[in-house]
C-alpha atoms as a PDB file:
ATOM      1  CA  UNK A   1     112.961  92.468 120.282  1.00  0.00           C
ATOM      2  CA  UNK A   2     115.734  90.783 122.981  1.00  0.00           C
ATOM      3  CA  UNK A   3     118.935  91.598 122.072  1.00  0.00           C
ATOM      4  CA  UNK A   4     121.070  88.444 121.455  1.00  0.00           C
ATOM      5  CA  UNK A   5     124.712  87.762 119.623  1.00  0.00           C
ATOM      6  CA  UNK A   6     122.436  87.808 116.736  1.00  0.00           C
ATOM      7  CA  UNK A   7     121.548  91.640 116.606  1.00  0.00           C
ATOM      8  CA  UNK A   8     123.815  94.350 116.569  1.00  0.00           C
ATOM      9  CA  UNK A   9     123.166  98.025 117.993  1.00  0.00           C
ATOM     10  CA  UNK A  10     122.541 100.512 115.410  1.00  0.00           C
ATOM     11  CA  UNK A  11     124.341 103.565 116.463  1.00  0.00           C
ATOM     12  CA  UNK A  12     122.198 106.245 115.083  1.00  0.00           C
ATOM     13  CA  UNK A  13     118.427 104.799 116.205  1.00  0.00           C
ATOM     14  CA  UNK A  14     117.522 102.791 119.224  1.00  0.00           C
ATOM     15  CA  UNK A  15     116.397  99.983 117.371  1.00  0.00           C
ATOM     16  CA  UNK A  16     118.113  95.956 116.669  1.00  0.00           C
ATOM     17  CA  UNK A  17     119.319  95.449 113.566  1.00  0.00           C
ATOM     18  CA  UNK A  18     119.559  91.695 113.130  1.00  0.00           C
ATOM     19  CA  UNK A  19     122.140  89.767 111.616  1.00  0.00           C
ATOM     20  CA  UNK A  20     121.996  87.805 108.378  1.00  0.00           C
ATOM     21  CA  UNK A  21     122.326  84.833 110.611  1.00  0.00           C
ATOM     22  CA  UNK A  22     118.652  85.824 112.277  1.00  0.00           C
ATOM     23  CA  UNK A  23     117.074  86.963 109.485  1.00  0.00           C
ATOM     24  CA  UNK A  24     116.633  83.853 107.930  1.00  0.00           C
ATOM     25  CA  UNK A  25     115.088  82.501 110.967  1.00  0.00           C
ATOM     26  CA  UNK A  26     112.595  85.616 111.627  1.00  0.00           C
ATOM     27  CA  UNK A  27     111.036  88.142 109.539  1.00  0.00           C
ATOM     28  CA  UNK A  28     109.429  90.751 111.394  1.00  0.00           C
ATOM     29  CA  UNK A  29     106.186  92.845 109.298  1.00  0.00           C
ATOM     30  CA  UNK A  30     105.917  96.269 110.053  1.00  0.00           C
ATOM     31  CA  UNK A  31     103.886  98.977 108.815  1.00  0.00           C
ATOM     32  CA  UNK A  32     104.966 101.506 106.058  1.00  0.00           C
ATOM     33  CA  UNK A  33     103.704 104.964 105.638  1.00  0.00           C
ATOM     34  CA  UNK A  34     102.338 106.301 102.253  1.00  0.00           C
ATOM     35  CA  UNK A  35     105.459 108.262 101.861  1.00  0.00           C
ATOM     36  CA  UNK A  36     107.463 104.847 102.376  1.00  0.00           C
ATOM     37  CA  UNK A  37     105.599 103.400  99.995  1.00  0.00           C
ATOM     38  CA  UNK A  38     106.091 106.006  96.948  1.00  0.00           C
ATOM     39  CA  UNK A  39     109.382 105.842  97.602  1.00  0.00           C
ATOM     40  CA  UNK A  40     109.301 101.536  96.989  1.00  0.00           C
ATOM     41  CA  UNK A  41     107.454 102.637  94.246  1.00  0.00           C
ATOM     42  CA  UNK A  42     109.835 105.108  92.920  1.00  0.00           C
ATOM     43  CA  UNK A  43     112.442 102.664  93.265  1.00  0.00           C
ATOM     44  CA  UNK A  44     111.242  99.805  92.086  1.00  0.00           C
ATOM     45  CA  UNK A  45     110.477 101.735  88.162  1.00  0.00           C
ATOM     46  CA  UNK A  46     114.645 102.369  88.632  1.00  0.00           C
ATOM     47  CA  UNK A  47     116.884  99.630  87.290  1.00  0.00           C
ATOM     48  CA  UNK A  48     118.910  98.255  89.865  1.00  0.00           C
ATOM     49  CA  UNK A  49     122.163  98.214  88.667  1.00  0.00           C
ATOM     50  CA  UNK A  50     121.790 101.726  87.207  1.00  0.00           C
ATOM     51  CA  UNK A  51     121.081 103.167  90.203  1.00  0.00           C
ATOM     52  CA  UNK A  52     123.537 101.514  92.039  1.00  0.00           C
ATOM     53  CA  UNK A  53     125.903 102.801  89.400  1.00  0.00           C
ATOM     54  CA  UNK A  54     124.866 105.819  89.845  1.00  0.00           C
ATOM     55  CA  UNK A  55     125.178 106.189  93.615  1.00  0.00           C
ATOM     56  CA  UNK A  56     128.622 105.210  93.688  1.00  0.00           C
ATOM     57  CA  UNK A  57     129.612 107.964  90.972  1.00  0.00           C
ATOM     58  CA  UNK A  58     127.563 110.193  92.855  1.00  0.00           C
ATOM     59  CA  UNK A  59     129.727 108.993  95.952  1.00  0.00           C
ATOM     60  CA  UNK A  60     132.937 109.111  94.156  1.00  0.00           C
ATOM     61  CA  UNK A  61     132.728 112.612  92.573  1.00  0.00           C
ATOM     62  CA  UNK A  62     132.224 113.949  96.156  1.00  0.00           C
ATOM     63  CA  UNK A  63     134.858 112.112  97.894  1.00  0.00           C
ATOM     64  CA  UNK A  64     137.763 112.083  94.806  1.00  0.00           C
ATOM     65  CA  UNK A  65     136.406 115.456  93.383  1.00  0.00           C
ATOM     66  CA  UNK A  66     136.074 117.359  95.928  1.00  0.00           C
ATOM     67  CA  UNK A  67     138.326 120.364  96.805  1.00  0.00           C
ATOM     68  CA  UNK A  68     136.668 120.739 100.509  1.00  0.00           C
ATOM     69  CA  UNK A  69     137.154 119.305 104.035  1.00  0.00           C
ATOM     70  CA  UNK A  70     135.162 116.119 104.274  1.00  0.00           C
ATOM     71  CA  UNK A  71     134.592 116.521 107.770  1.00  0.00           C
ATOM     72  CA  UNK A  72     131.376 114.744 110.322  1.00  0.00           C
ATOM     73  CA  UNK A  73     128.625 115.383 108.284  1.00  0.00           C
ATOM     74  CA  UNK A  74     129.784 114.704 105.111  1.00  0.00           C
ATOM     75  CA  UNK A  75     131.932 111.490 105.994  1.00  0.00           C
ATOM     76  CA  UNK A  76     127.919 110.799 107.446  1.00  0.00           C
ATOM     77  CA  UNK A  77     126.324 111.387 104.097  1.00  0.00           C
ATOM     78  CA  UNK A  78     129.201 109.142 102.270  1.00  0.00           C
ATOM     79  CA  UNK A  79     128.554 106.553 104.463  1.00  0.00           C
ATOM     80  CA  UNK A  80     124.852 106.485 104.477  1.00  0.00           C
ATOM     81  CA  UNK A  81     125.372 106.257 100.041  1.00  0.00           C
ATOM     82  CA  UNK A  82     126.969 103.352 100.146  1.00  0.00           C
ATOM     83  CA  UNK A  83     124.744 101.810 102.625  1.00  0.00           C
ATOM     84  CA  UNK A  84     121.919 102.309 100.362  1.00  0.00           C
ATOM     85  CA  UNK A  85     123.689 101.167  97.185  1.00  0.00           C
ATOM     86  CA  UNK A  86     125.195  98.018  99.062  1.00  0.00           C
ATOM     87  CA  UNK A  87     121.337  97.624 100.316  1.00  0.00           C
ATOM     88  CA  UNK A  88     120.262  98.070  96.720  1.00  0.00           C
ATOM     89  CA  UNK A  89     122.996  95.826  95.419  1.00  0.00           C
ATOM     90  CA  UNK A  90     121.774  93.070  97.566  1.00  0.00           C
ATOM     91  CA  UNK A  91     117.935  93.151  96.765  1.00  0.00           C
ATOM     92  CA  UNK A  92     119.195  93.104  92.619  1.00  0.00           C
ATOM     93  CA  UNK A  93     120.861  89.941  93.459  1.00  0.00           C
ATOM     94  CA  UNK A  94     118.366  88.209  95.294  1.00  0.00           C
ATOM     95  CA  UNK A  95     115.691  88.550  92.692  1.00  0.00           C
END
């Protein structure tokens, strides 16, 4: 994949991301593993909006209710929950 204005680094893989910008223009297939795919699976039996509901509480208990340091790895983990609810939130309101 050439890396043009329209991709972005991610910082954690060595792989483009593209932009919403290029993903209207290409959609690239790739392969999923079995394990992928029970987790689509698993997903997809899960309301939406429940589980995005649920994600943020989960994310809110641990950064409002927390008594401990939020340091690297945790600040990580809180990131990488709202990622997937924002992801999740987006594929509810496409369909």
């Amino acid at each position: 994949m050439s890396k043009t204005k329209s991709h972005k680094r991610c910082s954690n893989h060595n792989v483009d991301i593209p932009s919403k910008d290029s993903e209207k223009s290409s959609k690239i297939s790739l392969p999923i593993s079995p394990a992928q795919r029970e987790l689509l699976e698993f997903a997809d039996t899960l309301d939406g909006p429940d589980l995005v509901q649920s994600l943020k509480l989960v994310h809110d208990m641990a950064l409002y209710d927390s008594y401990g340091l939020i340091d690297g790895p945790e600040k990580n983990a809180l990131y990488a929950t709202k990622c997937l609810w924002e992801r999740i939130e987006a594929i509810v309101k496409e369909s």
